[in-house]
PDBML (XML) file of the C-alpha atoms, coordinates in Angstrom:
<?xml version="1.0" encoding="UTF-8" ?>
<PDBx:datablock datablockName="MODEL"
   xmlns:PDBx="http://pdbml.pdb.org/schema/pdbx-v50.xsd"
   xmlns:xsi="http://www.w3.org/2001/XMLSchema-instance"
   xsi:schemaLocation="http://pdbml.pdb.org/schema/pdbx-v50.xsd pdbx-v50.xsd">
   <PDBx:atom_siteCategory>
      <PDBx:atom_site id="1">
         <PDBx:B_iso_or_equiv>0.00</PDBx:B_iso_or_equiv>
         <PDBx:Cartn_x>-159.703</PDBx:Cartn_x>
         <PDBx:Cartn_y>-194.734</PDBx:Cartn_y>
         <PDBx:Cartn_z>-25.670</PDBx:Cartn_z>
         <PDBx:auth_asym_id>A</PDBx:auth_asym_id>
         <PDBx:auth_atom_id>CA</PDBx:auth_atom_id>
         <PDBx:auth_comp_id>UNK</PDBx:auth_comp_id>
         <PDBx:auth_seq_id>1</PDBx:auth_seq_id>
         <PDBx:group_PDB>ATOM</PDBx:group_PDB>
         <PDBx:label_alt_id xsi:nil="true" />
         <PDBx:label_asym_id>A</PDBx:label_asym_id>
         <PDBx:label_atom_id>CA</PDBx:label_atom_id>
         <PDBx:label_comp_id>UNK</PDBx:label_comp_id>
         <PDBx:label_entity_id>1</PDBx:label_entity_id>
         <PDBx:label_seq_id>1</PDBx:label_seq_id>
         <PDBx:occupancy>1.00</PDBx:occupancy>
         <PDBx:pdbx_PDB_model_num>1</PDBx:pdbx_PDB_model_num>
         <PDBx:type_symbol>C</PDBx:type_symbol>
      </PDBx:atom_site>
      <PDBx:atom_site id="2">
         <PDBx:B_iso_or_equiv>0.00</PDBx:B_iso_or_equiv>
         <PDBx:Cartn_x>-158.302</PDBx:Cartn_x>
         <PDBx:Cartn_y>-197.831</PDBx:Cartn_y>
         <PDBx:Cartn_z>-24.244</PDBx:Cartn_z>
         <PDBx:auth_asym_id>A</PDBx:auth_asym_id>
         <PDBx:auth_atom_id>CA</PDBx:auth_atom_id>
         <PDBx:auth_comp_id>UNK</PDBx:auth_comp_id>
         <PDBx:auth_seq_id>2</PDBx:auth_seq_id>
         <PDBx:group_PDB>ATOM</PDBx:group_PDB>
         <PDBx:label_alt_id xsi:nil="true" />
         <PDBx:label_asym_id>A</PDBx:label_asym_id>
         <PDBx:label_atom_id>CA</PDBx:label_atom_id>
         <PDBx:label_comp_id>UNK</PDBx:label_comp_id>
         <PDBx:label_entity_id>1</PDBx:label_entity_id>
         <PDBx:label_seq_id>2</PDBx:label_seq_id>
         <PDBx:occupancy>1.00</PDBx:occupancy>
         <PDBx:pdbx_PDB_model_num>1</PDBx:pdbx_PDB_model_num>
         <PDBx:type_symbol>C</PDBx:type_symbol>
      </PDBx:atom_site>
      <PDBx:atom_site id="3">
         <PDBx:B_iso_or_equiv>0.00</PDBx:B_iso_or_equiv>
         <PDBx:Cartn_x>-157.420</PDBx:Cartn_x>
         <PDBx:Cartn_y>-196.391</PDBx:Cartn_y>
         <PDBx:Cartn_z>-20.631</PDBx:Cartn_z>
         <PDBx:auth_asym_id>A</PDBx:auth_asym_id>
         <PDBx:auth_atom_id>CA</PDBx:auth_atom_id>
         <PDBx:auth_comp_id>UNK</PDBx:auth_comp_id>
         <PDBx:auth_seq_id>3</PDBx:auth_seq_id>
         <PDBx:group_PDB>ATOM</PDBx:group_PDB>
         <PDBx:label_alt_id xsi:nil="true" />
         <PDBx:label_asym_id>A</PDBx:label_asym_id>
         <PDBx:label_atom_id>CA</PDBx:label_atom_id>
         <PDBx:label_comp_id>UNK</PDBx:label_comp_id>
         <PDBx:label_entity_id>1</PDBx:label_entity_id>
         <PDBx:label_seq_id>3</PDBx:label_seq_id>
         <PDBx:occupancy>1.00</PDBx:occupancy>
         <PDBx:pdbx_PDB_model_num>1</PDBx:pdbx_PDB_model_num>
         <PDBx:type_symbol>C</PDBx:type_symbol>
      </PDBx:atom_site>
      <PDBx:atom_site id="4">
         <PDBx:B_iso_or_equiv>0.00</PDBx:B_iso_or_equiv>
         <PDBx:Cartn_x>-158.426</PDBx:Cartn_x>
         <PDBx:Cartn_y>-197.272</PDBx:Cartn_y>
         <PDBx:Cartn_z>-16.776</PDBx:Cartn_z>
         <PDBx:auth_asym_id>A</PDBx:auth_asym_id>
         <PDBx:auth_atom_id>CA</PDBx:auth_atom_id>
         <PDBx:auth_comp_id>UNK</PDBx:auth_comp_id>
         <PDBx:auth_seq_id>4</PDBx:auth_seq_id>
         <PDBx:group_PDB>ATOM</PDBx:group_PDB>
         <PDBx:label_alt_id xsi:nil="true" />
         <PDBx:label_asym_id>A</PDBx:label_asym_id>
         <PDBx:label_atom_id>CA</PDBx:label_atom_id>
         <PDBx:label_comp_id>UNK</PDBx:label_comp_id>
         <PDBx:label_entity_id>1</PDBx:label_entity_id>
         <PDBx:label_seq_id>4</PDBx:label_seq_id>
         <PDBx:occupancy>1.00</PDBx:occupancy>
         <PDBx:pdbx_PDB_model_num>1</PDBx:pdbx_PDB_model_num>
         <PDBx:type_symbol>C</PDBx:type_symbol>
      </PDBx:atom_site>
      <PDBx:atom_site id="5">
         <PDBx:B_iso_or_equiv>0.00</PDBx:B_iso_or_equiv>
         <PDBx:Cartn_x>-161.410</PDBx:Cartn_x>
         <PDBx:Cartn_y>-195.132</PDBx:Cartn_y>
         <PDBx:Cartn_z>-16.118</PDBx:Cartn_z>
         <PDBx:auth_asym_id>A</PDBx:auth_asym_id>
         <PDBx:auth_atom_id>CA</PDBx:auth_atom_id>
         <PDBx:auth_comp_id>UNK</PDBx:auth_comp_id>
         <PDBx:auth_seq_id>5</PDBx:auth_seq_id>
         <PDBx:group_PDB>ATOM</PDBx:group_PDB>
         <PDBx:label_alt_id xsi:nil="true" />
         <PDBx:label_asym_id>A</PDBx:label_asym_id>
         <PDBx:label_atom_id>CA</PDBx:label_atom_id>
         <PDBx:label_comp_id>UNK</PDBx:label_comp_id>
         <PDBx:label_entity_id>1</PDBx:label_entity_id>
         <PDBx:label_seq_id>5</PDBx:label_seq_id>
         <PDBx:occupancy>1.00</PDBx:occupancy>
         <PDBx:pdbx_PDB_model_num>1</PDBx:pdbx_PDB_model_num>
         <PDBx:type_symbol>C</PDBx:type_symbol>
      </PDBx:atom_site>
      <PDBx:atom_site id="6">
         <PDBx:B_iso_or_equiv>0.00</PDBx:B_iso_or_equiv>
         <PDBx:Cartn_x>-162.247</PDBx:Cartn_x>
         <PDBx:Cartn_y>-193.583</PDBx:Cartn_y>
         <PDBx:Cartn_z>-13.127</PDBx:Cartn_z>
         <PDBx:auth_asym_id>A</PDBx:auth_asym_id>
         <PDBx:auth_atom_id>CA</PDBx:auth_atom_id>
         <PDBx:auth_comp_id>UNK</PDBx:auth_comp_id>
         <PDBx:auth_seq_id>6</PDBx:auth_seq_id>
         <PDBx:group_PDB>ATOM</PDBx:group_PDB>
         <PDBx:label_alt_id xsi:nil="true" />
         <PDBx:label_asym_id>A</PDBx:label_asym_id>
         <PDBx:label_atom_id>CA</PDBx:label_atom_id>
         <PDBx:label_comp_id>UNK</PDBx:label_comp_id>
         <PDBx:label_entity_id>1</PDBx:label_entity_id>
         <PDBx:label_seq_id>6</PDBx:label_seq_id>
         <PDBx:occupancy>1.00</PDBx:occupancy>
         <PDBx:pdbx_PDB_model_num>1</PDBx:pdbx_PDB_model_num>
         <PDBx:type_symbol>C</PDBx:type_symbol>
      </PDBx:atom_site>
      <PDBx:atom_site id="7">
         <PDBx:B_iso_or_equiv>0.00</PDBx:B_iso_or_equiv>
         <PDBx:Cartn_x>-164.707</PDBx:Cartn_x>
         <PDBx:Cartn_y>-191.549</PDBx:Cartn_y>
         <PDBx:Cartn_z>-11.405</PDBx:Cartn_z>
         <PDBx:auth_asym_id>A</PDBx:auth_asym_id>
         <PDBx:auth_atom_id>CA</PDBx:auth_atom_id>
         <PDBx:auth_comp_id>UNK</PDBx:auth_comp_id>
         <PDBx:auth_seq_id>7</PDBx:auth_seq_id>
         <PDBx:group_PDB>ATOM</PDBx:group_PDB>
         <PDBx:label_alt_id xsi:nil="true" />
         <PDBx:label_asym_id>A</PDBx:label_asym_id>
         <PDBx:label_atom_id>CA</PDBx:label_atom_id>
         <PDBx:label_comp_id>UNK</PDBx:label_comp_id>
         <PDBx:label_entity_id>1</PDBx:label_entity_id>
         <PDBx:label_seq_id>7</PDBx:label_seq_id>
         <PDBx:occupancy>1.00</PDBx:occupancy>
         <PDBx:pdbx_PDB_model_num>1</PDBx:pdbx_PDB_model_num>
         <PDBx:type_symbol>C</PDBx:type_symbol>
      </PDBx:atom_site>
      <PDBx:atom_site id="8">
         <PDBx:B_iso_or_equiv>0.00</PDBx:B_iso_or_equiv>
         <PDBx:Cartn_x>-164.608</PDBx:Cartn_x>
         <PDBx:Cartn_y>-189.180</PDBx:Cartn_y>
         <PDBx:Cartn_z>-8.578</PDBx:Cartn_z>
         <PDBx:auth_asym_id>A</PDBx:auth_asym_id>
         <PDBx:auth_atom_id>CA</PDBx:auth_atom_id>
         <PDBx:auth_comp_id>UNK</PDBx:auth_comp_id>
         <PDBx:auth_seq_id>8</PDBx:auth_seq_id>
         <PDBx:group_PDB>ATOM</PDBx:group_PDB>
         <PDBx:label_alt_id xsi:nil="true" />
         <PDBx:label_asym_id>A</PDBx:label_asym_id>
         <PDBx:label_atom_id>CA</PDBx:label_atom_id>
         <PDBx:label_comp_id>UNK</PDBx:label_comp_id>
         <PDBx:label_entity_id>1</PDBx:label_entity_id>
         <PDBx:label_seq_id>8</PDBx:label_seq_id>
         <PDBx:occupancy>1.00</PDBx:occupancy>
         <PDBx:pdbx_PDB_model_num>1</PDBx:pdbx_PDB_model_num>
         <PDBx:type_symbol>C</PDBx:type_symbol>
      </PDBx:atom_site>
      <PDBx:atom_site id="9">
         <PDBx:B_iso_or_equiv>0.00</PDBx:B_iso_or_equiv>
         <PDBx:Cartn_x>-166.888</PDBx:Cartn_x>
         <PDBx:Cartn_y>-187.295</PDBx:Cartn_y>
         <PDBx:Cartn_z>-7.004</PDBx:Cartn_z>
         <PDBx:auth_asym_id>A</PDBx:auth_asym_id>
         <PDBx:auth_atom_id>CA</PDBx:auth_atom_id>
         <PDBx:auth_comp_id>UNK</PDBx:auth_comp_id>
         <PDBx:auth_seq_id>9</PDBx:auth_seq_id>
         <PDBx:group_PDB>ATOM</PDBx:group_PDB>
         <PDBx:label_alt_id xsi:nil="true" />
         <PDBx:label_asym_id>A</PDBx:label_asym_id>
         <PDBx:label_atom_id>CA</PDBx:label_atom_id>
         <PDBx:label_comp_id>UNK</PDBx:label_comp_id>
         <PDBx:label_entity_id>1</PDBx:label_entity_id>
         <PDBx:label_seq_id>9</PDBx:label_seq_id>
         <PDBx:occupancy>1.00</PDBx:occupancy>
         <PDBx:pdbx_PDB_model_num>1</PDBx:pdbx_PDB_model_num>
         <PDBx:type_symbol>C</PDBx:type_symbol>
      </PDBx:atom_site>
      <PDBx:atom_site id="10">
         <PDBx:B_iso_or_equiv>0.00</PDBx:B_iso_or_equiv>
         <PDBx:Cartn_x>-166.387</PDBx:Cartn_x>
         <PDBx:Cartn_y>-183.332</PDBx:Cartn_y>
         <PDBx:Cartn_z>-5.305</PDBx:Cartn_z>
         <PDBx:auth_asym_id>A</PDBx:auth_asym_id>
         <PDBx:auth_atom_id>CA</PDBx:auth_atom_id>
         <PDBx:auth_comp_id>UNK</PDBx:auth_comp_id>
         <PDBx:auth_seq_id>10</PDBx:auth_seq_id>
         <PDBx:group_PDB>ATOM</PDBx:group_PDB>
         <PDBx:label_alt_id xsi:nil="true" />
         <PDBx:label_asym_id>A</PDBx:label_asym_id>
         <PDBx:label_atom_id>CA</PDBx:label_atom_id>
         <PDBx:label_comp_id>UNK</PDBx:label_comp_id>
         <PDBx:label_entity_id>1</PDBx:label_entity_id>
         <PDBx:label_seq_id>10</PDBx:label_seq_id>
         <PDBx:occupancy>1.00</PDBx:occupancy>
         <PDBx:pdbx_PDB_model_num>1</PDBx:pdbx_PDB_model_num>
         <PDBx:type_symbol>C</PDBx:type_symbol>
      </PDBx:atom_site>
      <PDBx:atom_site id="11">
         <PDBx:B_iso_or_equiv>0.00</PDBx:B_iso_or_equiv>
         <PDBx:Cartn_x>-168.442</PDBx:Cartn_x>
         <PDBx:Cartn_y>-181.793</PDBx:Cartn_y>
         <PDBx:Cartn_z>-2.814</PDBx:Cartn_z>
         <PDBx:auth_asym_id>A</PDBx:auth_asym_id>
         <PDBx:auth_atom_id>CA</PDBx:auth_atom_id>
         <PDBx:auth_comp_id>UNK</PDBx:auth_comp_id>
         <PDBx:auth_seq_id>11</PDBx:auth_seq_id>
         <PDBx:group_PDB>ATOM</PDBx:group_PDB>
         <PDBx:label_alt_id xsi:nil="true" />
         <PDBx:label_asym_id>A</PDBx:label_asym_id>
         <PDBx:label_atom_id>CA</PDBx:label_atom_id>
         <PDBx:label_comp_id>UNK</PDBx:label_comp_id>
         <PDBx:label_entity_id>1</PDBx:label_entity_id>
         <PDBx:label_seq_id>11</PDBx:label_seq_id>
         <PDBx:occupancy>1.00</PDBx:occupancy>
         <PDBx:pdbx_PDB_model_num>1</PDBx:pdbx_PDB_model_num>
         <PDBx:type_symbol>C</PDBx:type_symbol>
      </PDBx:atom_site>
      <PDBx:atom_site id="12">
         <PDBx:B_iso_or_equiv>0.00</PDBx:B_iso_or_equiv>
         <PDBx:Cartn_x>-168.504</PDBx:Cartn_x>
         <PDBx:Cartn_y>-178.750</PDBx:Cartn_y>
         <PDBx:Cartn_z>-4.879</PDBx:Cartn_z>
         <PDBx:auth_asym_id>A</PDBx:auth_asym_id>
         <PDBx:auth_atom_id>CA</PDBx:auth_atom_id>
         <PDBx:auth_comp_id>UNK</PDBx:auth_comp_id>
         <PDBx:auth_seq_id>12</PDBx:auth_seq_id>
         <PDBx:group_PDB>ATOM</PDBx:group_PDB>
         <PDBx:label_alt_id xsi:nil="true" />
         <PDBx:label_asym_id>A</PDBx:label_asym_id>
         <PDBx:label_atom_id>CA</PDBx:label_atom_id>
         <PDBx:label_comp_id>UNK</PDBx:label_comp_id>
         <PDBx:label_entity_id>1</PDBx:label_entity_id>
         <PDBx:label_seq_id>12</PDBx:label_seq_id>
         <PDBx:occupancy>1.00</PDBx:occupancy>
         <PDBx:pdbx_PDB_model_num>1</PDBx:pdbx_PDB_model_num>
         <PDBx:type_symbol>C</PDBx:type_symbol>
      </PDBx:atom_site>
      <PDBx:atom_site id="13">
         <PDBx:B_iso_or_equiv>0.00</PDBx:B_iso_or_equiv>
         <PDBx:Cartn_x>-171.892</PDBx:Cartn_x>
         <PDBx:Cartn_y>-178.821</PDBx:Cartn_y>
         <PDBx:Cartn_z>-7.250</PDBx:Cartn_z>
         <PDBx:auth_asym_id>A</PDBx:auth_asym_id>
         <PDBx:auth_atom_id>CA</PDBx:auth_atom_id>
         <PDBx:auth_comp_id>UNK</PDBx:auth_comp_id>
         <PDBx:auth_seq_id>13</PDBx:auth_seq_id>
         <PDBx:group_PDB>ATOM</PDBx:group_PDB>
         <PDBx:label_alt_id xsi:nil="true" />
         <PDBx:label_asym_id>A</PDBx:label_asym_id>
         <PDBx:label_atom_id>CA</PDBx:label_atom_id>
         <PDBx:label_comp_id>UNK</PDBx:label_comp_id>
         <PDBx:label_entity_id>1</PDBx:label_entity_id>
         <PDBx:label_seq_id>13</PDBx:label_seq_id>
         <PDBx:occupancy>1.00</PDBx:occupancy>
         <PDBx:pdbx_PDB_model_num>1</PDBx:pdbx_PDB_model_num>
         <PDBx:type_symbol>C</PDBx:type_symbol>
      </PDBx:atom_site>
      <PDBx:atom_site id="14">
         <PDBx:B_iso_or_equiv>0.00</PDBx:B_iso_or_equiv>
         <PDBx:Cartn_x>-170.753</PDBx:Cartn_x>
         <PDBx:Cartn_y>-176.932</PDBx:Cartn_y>
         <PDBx:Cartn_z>-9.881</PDBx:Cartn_z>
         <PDBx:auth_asym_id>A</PDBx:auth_asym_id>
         <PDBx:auth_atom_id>CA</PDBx:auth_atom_id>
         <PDBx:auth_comp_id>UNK</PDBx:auth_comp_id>
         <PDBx:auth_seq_id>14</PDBx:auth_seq_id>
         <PDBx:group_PDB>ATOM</PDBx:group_PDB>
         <PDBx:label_alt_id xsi:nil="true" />
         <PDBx:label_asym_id>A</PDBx:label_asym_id>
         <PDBx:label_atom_id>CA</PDBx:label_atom_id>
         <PDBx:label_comp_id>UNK</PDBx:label_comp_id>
         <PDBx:label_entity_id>1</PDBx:label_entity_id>
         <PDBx:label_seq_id>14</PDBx:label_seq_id>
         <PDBx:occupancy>1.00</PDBx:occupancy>
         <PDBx:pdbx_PDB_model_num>1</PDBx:pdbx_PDB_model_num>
         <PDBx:type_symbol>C</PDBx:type_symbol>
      </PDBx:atom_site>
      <PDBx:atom_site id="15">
         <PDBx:B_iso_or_equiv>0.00</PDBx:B_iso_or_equiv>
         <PDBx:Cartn_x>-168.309</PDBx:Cartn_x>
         <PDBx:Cartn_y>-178.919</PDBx:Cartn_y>
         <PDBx:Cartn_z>-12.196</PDBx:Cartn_z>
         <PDBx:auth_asym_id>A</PDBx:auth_asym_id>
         <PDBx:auth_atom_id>CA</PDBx:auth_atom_id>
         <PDBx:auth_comp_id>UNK</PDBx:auth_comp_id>
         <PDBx:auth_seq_id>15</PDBx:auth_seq_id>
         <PDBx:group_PDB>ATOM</PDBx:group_PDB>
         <PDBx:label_alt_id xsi:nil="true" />
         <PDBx:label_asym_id>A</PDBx:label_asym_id>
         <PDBx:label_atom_id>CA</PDBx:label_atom_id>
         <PDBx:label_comp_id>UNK</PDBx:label_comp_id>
         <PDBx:label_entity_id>1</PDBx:label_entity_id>
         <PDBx:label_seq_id>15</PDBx:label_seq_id>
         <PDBx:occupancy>1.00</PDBx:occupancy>
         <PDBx:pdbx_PDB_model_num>1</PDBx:pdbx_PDB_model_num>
         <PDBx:type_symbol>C</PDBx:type_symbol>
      </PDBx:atom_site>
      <PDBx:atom_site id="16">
         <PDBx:B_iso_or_equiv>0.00</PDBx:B_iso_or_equiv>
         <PDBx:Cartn_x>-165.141</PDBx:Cartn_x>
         <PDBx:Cartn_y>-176.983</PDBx:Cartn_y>
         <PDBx:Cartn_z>-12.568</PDBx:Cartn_z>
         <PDBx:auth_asym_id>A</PDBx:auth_asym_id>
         <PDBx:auth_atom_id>CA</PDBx:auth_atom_id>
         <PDBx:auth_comp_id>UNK</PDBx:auth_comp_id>
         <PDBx:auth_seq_id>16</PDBx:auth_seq_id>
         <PDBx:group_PDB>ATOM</PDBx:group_PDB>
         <PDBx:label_alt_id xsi:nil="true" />
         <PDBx:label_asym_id>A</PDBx:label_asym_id>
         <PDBx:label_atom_id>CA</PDBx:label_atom_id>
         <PDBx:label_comp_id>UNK</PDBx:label_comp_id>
         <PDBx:label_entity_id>1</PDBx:label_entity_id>
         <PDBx:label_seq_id>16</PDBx:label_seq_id>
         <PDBx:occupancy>1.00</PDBx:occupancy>
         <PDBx:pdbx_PDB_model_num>1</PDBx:pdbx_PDB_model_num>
         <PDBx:type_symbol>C</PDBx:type_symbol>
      </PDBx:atom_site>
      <PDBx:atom_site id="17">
         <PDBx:B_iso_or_equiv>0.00</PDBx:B_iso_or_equiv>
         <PDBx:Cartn_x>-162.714</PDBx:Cartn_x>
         <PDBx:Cartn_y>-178.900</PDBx:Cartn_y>
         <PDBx:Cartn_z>-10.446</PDBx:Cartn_z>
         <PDBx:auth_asym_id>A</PDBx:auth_asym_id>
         <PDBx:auth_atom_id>CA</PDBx:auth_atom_id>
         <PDBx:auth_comp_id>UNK</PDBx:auth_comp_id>
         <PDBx:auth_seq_id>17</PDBx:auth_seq_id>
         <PDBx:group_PDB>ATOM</PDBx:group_PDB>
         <PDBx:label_alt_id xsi:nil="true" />
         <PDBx:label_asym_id>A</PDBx:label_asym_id>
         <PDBx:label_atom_id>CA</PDBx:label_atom_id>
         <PDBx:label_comp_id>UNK</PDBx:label_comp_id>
         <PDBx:label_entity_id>1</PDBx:label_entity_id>
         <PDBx:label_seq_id>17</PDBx:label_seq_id>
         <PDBx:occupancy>1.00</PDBx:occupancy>
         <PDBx:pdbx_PDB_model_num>1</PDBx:pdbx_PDB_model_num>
         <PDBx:type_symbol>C</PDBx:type_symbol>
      </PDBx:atom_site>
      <PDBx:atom_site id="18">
         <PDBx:B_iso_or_equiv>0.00</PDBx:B_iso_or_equiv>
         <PDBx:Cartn_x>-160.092</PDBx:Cartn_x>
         <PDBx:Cartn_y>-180.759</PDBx:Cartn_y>
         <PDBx:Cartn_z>-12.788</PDBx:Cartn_z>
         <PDBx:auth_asym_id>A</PDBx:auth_asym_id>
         <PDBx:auth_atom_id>CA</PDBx:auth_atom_id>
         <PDBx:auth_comp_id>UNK</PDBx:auth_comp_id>
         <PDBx:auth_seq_id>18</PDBx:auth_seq_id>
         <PDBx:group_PDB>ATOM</PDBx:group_PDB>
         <PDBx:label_alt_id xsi:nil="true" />
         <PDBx:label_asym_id>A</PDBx:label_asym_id>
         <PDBx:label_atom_id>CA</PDBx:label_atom_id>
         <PDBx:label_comp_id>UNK</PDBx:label_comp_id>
         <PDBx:label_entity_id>1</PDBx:label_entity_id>
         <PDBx:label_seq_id>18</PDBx:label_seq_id>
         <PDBx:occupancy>1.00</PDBx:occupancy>
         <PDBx:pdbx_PDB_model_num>1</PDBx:pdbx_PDB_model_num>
         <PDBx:type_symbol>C</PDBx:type_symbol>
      </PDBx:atom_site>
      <PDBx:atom_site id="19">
         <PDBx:B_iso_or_equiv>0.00</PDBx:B_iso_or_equiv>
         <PDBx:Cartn_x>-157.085</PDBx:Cartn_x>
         <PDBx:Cartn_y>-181.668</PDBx:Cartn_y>
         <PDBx:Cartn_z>-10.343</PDBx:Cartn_z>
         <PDBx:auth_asym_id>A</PDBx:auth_asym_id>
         <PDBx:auth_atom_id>CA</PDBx:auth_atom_id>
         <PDBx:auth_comp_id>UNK</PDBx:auth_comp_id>
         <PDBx:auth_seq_id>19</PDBx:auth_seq_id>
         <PDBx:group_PDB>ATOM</PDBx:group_PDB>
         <PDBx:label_alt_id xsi:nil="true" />
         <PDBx:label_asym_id>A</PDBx:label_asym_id>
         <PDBx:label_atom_id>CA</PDBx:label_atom_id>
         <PDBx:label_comp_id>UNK</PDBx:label_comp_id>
         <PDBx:label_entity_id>1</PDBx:label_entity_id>
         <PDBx:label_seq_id>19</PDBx:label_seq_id>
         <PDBx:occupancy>1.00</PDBx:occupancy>
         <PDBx:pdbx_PDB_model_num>1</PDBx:pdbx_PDB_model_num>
         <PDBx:type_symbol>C</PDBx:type_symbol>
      </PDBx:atom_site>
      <PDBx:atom_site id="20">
         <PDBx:B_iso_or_equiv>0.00</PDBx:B_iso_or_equiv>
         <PDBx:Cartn_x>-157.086</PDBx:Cartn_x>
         <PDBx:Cartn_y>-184.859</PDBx:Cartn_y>
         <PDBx:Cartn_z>-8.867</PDBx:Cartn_z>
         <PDBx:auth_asym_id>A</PDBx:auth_asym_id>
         <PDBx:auth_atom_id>CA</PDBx:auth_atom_id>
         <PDBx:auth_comp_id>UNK</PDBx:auth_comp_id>
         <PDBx:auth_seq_id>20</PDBx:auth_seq_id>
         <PDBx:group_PDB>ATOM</PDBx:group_PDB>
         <PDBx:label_alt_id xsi:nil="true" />
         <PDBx:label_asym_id>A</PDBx:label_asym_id>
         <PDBx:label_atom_id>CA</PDBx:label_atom_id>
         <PDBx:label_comp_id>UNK</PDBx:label_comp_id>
         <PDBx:label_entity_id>1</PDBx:label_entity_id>
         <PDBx:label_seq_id>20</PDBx:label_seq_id>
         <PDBx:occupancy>1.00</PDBx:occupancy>
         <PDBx:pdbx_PDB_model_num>1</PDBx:pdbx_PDB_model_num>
         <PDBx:type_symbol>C</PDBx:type_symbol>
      </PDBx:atom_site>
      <PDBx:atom_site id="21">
         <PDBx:B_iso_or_equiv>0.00</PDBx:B_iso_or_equiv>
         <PDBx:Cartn_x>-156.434</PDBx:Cartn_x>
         <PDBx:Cartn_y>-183.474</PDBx:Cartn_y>
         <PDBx:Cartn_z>-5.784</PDBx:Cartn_z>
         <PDBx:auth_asym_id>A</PDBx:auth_asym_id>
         <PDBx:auth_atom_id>CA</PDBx:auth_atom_id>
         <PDBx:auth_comp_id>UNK</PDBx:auth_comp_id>
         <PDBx:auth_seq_id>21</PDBx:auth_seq_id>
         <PDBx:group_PDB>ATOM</PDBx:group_PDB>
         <PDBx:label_alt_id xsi:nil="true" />
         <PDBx:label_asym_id>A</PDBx:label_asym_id>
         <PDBx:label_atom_id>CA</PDBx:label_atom_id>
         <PDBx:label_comp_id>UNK</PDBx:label_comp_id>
         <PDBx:label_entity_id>1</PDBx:label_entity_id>
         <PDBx:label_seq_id>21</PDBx:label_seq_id>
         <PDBx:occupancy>1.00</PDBx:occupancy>
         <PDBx:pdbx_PDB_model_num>1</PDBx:pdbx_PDB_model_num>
         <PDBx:type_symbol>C</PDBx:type_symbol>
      </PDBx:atom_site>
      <PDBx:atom_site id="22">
         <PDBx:B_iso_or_equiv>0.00</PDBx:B_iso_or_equiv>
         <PDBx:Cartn_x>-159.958</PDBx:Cartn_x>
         <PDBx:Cartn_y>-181.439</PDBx:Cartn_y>
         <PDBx:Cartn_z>-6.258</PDBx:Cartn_z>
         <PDBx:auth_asym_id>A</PDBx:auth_asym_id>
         <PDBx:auth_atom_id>CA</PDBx:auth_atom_id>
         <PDBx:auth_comp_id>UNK</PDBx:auth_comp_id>
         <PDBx:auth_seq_id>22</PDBx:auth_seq_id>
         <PDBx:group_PDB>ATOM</PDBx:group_PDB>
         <PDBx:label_alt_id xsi:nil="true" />
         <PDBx:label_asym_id>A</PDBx:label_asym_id>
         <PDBx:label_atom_id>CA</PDBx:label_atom_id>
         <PDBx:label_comp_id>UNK</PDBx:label_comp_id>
         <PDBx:label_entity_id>1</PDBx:label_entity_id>
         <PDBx:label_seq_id>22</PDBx:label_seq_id>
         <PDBx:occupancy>1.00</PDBx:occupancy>
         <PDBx:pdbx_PDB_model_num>1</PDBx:pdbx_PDB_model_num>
         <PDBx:type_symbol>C</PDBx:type_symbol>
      </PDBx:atom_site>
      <PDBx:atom_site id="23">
         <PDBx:B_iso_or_equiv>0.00</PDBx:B_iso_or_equiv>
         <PDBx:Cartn_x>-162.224</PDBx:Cartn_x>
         <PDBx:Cartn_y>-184.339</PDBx:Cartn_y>
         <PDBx:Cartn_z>-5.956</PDBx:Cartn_z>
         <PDBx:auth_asym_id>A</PDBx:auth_asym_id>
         <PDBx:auth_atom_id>CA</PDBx:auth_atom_id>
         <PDBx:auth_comp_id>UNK</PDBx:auth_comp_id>
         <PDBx:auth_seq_id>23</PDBx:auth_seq_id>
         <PDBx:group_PDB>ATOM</PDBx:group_PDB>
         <PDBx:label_alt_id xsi:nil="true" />
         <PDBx:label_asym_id>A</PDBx:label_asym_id>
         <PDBx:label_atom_id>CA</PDBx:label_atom_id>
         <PDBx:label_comp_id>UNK</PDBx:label_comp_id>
         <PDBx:label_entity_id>1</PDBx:label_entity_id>
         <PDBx:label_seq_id>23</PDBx:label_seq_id>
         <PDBx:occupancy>1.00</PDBx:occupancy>
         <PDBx:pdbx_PDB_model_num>1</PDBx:pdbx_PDB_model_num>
         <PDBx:type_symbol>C</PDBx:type_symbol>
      </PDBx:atom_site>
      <PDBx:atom_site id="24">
         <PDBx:B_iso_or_equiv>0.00</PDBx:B_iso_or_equiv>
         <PDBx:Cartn_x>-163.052</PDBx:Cartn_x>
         <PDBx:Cartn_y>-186.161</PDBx:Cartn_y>
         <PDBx:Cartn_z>-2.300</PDBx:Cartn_z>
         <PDBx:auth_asym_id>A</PDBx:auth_asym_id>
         <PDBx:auth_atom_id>CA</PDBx:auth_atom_id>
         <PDBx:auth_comp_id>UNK</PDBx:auth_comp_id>
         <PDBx:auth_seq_id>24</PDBx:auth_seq_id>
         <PDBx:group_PDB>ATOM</PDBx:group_PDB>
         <PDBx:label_alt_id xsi:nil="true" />
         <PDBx:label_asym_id>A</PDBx:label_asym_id>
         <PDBx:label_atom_id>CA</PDBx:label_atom_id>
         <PDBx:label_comp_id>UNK</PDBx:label_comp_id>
         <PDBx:label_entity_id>1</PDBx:label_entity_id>
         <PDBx:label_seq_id>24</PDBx:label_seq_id>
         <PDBx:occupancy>1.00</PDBx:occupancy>
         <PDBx:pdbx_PDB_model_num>1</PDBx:pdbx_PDB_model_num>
         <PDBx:type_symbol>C</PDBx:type_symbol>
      </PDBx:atom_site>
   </PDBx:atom_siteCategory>
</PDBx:datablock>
């Protein structure tokens, strides 16, 4: 598990966005 963690948030509500380039 040992990683950098990061979160990211997406306009969309509904969770299905998995590309980085999804989130804003």
């Amino acid at each position: 598990d040992t990683a950098v963690y990061y979160c990211a948030a997406d306009a969309v509500p509904d969770c299905g966005a998995t590309r980085i380039d999804e989130y804003d």
